[in-house]
N, C-alpha and C. Protein backbone atom coordinates (compact mmCIF):
# COMPACT_ATOMS: atom_id res chain seq x y z
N UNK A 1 99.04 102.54 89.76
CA UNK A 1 99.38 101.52 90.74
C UNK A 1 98.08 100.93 91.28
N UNK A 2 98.19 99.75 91.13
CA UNK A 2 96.93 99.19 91.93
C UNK A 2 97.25 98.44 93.31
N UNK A 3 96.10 98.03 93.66
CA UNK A 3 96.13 97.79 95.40
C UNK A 3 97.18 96.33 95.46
N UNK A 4 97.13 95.70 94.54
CA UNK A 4 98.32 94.59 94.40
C UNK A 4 99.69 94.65 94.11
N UNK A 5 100.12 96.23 94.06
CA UNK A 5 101.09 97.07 93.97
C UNK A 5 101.82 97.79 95.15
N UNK A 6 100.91 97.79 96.02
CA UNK A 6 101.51 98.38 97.58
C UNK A 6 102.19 97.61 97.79
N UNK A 7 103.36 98.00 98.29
CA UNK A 7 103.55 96.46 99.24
C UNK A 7 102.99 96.36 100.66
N UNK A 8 103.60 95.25 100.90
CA UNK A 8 103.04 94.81 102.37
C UNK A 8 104.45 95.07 103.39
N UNK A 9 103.91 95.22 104.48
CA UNK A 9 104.76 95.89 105.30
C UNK A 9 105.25 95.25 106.24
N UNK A 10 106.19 94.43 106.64
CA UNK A 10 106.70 93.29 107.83
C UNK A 10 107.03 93.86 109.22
N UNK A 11 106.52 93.93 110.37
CA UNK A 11 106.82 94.38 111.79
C UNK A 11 107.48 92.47 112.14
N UNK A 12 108.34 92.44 113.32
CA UNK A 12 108.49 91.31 113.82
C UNK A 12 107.13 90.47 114.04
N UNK A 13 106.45 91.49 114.48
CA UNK A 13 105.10 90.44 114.99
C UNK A 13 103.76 90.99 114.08
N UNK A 14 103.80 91.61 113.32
CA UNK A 14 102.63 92.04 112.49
C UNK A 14 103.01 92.41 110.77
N UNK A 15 102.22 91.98 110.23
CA UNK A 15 101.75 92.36 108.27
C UNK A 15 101.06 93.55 108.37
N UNK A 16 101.10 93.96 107.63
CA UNK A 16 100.08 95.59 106.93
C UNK A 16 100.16 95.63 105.88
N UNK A 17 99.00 95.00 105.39
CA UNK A 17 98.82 94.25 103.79
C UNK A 17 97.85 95.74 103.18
N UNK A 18 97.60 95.55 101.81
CA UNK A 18 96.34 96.76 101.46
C UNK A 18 95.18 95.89 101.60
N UNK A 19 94.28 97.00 101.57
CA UNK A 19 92.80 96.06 102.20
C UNK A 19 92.40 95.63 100.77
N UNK A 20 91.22 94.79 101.14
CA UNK A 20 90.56 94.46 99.86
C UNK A 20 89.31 94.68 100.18
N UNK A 21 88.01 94.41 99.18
CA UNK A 21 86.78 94.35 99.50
C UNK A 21 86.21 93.46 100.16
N UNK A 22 87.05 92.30 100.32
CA UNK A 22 86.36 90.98 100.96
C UNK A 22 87.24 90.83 102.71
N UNK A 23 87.98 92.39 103.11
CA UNK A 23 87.77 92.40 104.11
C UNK A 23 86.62 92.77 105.41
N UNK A 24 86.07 93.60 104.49
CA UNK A 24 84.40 94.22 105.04
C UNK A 24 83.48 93.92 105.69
N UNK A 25 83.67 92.40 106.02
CA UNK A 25 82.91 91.74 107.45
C UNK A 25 84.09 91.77 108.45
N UNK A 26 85.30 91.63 108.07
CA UNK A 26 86.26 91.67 109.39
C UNK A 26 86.09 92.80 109.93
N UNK A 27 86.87 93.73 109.01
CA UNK A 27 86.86 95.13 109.52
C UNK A 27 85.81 96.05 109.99
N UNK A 28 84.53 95.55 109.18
CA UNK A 28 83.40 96.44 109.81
C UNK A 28 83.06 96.31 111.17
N UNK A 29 83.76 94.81 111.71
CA UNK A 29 83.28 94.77 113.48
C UNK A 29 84.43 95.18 113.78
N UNK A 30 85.53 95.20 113.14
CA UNK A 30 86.81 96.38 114.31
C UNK A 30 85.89 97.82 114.52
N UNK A 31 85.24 98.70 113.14
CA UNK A 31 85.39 99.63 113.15
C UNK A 31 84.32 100.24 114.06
N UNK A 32 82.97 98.82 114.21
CA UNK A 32 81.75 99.07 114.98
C UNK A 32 82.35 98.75 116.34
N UNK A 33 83.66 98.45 117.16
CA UNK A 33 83.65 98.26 118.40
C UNK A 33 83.44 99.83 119.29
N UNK A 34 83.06 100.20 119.67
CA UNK A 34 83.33 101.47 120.60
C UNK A 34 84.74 101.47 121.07
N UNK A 35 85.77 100.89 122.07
CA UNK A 35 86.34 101.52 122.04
C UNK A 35 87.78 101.50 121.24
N UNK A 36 87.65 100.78 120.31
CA UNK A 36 88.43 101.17 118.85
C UNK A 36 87.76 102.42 118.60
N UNK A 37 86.84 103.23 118.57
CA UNK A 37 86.60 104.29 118.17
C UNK A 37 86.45 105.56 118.81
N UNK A 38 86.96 105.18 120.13
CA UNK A 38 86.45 105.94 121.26
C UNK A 38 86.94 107.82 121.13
N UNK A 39 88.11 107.01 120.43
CA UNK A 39 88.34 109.12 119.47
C UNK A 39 88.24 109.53 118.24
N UNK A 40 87.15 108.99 117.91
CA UNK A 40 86.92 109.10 116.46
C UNK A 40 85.64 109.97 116.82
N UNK A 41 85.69 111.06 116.03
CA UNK A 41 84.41 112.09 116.06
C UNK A 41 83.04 111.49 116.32
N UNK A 42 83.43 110.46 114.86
CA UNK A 42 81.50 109.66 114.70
C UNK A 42 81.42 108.68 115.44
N UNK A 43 81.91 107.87 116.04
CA UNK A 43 81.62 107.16 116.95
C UNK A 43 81.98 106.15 116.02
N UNK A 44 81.71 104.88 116.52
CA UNK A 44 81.71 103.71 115.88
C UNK A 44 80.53 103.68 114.54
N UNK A 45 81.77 102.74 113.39
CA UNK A 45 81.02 103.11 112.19
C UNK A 45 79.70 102.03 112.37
N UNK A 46 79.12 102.14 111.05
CA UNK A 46 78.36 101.28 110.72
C UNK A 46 79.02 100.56 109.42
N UNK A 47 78.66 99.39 109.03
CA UNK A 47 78.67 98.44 107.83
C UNK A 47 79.34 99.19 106.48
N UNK A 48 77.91 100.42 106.25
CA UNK A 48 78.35 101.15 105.24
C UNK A 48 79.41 101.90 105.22
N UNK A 49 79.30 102.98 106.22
CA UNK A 49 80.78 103.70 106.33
C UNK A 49 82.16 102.88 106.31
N UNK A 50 82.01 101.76 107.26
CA UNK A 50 83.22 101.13 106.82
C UNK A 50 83.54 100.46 105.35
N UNK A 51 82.61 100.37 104.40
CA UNK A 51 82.29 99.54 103.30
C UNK A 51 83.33 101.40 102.25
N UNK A 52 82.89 101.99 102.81
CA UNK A 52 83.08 103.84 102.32
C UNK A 52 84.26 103.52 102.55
N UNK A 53 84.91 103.36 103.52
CA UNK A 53 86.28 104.30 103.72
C UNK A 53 87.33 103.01 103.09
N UNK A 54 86.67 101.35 102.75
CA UNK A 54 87.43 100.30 102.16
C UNK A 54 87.73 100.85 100.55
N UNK A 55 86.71 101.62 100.33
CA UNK A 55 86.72 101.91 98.63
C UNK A 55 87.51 102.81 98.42
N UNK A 56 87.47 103.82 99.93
CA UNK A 56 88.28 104.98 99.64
C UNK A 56 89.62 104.81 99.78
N UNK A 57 89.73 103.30 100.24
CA UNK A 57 91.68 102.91 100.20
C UNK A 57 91.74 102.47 98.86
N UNK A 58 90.97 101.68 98.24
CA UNK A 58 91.57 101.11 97.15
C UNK A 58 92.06 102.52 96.21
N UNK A 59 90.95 103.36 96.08
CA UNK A 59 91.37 104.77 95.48
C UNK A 59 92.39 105.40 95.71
N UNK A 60 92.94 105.58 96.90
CA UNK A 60 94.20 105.83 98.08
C UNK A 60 95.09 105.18 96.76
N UNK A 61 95.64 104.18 96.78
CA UNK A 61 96.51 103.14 96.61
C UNK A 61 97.15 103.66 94.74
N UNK A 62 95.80 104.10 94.05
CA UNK A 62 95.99 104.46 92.79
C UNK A 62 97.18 105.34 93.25
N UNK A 63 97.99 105.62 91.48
CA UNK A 63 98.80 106.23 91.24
C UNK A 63 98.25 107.87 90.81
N UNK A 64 96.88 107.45 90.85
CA UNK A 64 96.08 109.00 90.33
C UNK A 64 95.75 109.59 91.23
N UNK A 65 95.89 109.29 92.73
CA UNK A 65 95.59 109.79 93.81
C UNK A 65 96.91 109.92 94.62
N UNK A 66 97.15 108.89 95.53
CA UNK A 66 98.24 109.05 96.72
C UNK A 66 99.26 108.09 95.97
N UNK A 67 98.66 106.68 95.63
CA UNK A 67 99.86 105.59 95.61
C UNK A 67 100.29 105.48 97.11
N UNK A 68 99.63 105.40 97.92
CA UNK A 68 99.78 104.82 99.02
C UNK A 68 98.55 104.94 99.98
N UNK A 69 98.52 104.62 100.97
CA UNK A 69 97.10 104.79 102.46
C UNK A 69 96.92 104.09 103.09
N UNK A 70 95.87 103.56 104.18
CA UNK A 70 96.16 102.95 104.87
C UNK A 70 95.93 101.66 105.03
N UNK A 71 96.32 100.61 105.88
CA UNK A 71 96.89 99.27 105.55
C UNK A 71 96.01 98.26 106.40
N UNK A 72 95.45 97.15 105.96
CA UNK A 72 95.14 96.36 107.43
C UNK A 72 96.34 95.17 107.65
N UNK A 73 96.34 95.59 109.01
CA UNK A 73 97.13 95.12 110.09
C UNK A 73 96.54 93.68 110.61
N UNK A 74 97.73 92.47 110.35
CA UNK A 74 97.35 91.54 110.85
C UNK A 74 98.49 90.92 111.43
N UNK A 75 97.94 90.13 112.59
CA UNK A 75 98.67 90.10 113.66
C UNK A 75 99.47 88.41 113.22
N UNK A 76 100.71 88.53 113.15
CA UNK A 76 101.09 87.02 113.08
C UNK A 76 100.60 86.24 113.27
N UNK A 77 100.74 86.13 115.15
CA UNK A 77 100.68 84.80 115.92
C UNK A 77 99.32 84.03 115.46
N UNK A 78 98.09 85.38 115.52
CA UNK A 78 96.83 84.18 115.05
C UNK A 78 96.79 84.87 113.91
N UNK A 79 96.93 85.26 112.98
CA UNK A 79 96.39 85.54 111.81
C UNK A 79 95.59 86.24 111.67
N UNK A 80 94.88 87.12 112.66
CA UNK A 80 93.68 88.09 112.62
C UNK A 80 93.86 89.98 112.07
N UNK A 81 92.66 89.68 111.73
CA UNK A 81 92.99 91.61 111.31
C UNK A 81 92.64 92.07 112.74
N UNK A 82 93.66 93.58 113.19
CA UNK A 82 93.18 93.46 114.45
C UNK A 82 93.37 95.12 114.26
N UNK A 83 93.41 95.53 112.74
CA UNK A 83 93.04 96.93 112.70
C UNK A 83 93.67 97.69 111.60
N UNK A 84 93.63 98.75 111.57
CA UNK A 84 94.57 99.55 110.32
C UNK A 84 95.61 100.12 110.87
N UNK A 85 96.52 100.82 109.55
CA UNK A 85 97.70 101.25 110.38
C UNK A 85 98.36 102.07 108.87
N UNK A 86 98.70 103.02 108.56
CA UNK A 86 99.22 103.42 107.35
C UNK A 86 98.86 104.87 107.24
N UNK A 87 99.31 105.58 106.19
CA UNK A 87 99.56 106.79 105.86
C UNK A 87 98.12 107.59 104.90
N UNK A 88 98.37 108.71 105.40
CA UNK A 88 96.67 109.45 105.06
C UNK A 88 97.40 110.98 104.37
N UNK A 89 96.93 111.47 102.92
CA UNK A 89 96.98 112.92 102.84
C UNK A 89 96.12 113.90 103.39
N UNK A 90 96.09 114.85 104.13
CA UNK A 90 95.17 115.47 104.11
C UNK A 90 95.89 117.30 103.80
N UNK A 91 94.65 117.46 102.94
CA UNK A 91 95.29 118.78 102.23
C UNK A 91 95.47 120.20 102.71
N UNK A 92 95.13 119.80 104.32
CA UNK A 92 94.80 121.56 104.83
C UNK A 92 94.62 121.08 106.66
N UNK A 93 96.03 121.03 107.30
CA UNK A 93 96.31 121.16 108.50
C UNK A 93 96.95 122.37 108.66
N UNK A 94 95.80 122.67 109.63
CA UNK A 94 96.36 124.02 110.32
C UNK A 94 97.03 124.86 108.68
N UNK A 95 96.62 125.07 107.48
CA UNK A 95 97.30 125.66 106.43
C UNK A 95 98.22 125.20 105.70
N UNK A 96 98.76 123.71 106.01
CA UNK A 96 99.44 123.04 105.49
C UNK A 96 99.25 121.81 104.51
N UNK A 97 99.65 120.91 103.83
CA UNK A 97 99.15 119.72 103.90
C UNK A 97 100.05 118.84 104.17
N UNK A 98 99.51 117.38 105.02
CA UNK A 98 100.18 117.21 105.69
C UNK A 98 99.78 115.80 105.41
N UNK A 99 100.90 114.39 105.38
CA UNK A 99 100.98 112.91 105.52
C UNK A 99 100.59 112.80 106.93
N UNK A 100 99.53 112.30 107.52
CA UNK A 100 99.39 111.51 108.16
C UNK A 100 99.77 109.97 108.62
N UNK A 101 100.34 109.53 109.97
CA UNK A 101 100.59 108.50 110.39
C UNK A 101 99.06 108.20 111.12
N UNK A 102 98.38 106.87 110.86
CA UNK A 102 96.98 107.00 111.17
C UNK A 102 97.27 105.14 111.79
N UNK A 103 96.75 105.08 112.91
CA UNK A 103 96.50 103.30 113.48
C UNK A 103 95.16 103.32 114.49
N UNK A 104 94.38 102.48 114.09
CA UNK A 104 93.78 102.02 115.49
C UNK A 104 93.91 100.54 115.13
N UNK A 105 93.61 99.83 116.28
CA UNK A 105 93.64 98.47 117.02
C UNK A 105 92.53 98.09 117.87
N UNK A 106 92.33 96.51 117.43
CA UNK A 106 91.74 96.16 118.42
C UNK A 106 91.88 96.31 120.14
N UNK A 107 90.88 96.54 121.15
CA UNK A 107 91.23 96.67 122.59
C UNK A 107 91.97 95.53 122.86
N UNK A 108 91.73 93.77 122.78
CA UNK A 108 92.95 92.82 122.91
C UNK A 108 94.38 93.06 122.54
N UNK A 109 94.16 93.33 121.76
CA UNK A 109 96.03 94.08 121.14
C UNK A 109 96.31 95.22 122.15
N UNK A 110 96.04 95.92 122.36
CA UNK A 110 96.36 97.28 123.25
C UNK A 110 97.51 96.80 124.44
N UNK A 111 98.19 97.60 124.61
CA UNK A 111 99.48 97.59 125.57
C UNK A 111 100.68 96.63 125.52
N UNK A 112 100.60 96.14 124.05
CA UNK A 112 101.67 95.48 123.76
C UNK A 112 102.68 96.06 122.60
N UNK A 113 102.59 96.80 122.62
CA UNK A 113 103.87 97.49 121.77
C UNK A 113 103.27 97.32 120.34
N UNK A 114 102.16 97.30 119.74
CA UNK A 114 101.75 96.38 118.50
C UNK A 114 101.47 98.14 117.53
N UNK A 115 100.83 99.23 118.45
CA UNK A 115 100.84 100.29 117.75
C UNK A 115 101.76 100.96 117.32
N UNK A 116 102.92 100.83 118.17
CA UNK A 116 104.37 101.44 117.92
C UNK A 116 104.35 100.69 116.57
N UNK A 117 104.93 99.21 116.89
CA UNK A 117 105.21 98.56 115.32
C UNK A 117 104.49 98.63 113.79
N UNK A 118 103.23 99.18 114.46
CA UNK A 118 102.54 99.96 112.90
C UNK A 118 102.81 101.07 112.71
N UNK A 119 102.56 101.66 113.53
CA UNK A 119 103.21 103.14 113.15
C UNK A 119 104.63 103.50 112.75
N UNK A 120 105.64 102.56 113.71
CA UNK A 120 106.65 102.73 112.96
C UNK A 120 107.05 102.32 111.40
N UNK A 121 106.54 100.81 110.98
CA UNK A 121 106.34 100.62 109.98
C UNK A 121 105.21 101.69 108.94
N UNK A 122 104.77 102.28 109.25
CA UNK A 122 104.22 103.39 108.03
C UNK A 122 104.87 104.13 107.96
N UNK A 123 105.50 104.74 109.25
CA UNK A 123 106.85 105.90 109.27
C UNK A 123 107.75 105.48 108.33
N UNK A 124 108.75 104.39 108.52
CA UNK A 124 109.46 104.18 107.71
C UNK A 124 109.23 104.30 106.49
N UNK A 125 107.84 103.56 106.03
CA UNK A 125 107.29 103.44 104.62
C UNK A 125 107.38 104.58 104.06
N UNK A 126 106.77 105.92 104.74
CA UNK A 126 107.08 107.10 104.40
C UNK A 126 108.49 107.60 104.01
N UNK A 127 109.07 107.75 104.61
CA UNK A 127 110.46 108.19 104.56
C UNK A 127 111.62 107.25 103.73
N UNK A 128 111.33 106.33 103.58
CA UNK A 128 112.31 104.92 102.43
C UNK A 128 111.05 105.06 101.31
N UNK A 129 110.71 104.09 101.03
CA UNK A 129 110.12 103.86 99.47
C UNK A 129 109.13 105.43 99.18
N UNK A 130 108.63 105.98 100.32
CA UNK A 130 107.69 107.05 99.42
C UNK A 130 108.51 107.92 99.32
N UNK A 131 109.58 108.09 99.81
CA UNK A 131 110.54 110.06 99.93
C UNK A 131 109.33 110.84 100.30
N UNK A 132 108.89 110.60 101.61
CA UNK A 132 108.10 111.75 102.27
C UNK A 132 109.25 112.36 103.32
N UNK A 133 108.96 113.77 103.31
CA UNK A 133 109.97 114.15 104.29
C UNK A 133 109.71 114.70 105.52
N UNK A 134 108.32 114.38 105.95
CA UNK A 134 108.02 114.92 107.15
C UNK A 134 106.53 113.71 107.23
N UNK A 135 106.22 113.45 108.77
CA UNK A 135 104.58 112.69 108.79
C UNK A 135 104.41 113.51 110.33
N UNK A 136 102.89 113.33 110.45
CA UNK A 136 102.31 114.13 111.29
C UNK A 136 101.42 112.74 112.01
N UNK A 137 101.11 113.15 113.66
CA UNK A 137 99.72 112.72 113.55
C UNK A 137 98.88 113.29 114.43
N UNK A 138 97.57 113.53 114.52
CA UNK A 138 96.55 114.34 114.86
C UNK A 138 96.00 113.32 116.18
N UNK A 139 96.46 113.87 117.17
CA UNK A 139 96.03 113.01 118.22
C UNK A 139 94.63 114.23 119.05
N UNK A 140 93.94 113.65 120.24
CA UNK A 140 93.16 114.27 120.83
C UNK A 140 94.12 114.51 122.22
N UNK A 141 93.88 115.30 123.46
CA UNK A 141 94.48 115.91 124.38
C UNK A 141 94.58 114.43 125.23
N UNK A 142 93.56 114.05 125.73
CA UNK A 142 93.38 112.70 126.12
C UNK A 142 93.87 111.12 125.90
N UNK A 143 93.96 111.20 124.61
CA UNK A 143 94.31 110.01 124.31
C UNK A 143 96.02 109.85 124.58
N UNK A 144 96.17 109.40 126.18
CA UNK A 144 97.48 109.27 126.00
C UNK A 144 98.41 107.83 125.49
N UNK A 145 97.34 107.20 125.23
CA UNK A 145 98.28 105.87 124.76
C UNK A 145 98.80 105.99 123.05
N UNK A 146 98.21 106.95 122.22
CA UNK A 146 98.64 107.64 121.17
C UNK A 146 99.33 108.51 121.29
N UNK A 147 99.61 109.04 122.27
CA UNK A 147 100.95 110.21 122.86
C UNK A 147 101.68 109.39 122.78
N UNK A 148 101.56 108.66 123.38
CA UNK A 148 103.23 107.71 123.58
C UNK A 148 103.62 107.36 122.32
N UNK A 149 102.89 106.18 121.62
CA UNK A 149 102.86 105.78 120.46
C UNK A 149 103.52 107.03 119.38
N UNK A 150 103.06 108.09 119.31
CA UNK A 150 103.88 109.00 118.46
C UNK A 150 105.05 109.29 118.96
N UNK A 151 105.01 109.49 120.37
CA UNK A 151 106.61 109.84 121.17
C UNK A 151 107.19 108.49 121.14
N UNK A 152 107.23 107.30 120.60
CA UNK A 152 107.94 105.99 121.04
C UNK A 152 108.61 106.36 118.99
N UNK A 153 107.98 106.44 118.12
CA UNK A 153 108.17 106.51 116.83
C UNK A 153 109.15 107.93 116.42
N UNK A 154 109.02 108.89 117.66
CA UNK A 154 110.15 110.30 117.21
C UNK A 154 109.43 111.01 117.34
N UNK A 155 108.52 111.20 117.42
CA UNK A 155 106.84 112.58 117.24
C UNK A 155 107.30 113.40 118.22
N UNK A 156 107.30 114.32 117.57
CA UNK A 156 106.91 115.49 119.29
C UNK A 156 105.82 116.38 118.75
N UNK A 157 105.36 116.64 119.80
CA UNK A 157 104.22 117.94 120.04
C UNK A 157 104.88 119.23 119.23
N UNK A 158 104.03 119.29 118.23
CA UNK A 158 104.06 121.04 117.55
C UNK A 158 103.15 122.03 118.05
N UNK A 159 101.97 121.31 117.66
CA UNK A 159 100.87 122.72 118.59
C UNK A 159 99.87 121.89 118.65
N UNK A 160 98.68 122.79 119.26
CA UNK A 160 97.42 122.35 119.17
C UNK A 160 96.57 123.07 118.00
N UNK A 161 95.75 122.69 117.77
CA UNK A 161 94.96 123.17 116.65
C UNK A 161 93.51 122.49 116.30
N UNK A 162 92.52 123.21 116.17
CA UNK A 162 91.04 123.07 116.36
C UNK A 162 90.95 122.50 114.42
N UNK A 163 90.09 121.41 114.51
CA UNK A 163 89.95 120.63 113.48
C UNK A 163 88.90 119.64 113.45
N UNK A 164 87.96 119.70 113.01
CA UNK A 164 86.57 119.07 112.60
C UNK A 164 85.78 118.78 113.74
N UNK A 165 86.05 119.97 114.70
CA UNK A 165 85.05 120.33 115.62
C UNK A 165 85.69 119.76 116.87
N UNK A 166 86.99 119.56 116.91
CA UNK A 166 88.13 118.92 117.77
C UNK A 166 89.74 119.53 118.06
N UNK A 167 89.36 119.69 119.11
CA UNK A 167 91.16 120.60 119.94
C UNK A 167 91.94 118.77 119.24
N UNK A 168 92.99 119.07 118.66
CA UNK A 168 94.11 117.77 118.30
C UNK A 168 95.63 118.68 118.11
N UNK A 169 96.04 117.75 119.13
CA UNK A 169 97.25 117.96 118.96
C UNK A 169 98.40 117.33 117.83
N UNK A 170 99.08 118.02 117.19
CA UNK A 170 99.80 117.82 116.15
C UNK A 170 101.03 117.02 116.48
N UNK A 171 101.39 115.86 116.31
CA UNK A 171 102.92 115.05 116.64
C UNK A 171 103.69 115.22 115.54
N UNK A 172 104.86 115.40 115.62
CA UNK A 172 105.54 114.81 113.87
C UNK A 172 107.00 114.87 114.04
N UNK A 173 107.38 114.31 113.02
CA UNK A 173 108.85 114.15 112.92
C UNK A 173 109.19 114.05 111.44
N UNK A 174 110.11 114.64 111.06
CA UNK A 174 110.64 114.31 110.13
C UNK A 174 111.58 113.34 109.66
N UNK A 175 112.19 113.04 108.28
CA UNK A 175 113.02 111.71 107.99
C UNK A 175 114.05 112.51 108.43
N UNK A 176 114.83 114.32 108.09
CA UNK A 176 115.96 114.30 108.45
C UNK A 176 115.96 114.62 109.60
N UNK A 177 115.09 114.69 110.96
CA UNK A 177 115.76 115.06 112.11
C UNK A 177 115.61 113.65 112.60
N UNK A 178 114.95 112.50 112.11
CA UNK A 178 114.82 110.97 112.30
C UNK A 178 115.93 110.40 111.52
N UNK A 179 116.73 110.84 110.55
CA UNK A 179 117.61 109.91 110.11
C UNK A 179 118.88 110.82 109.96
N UNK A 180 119.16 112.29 110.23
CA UNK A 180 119.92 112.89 110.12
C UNK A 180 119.88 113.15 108.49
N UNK A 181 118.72 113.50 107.68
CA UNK A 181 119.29 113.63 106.21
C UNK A 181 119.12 112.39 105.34
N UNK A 182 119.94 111.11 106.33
CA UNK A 182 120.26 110.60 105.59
C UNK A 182 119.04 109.31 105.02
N UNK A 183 118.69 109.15 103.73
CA UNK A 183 117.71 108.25 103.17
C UNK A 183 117.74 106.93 104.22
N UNK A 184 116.89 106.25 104.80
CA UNK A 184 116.68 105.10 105.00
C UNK A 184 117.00 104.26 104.20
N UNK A 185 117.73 102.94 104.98
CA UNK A 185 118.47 102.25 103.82
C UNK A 185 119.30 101.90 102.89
N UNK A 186 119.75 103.60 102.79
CA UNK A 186 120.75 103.84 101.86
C UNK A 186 121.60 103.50 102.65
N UNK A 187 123.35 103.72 101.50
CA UNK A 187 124.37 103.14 102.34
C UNK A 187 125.16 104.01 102.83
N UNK A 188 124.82 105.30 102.77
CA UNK A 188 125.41 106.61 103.32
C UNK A 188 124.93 106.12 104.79
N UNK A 189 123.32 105.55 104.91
CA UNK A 189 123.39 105.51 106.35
C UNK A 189 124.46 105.02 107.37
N UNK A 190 125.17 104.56 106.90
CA UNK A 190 126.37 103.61 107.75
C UNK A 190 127.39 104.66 108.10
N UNK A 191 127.68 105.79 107.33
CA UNK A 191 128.68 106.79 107.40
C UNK A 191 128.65 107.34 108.99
């Protein structure tokens, strides 16, 4: 699968397209703002790292890896990228491995419901076209506007757990205690 193979993801008011390489001047000043990064271990990236983690989606996206990851997010009304938003493997939470639900946003976007609508849109993505049956996300103790955001999408608190030199608390939900079982979409859902 290649990156022209994802699809793109429709919120009422936002796209979550796959990135490309010729997003890398947009996104590298989302990723250099501070407080877009303000809970991110490394702080705000630089050029390169963000140039790193663009290559490491297109790889994401292969069918030899995930076939899926994460997405940039652009906002209708003006057309701007105003951040990422999409699904992450990681192979060893707390002993598990676990799909990640992963968003940040620009600070202008903030407090308008715009993180819910990415996150919910990757949730779904998960649970309809990928058949994932559970997503997680790794929040910090602090960050409560990502508390909500996982509690507005179904998340609840599982535990805490120490991870790359960081207390994060674990959110998640699954498709069947989120859909009762039943597939998204399908037409059992109506039953």
């Amino acid at each position: 699968m290649e990156a022209g193979d994802i699809v793109t993801l429709e919120t009422e008011r936002l796209f979550l397209r796959p990135f490309e390489l010729s997003d890398l001047d947009e996104f590298a000043a989302i990723m250099a703002d501070p407080d877009v990064m303000r809970f991110s271990k490394s702080g705000p990236w630089t050029r390169e790292k963000t140039q790193q983690f663009l290559e490491s989606c297109l790889v994401d996206y292969s069918e030899e890896r995930w076939g899926y990851g994460r997405l940039a997010v652009l906002h209708k009304a003006d057309g701007k990228m105003i951040g990422f938003a999409g699904l992450a493997l990681f192979g060893d939470i707390d002993g598990s491995p676990e799909v990640e639900v992963g968003y940040r946003l620009l600070p202008d976007y903030w407090g308008r419901g715009l993180g819910t609508e990415a996150a919910e849109a990757s949730r779904d993505w998960a649970f309809g076209e990928l058949g994932i049956a559970r997503v997680v996300s790794l929040i910090q103790p602090e960050n409560a506007a990502s508390i909500r955001v996982a509690e507005k999408v179904g998340m609840t608190c599982e535990k805490r757990i120490r991870m790359w030199d960081l207390d994060l608390l674990v959110y998640a939900v699954s498709r069947e205690s989120l859909h009762g079982g039943v597939h998204p979409g399908s037409s059992d859902a109506e039953q």
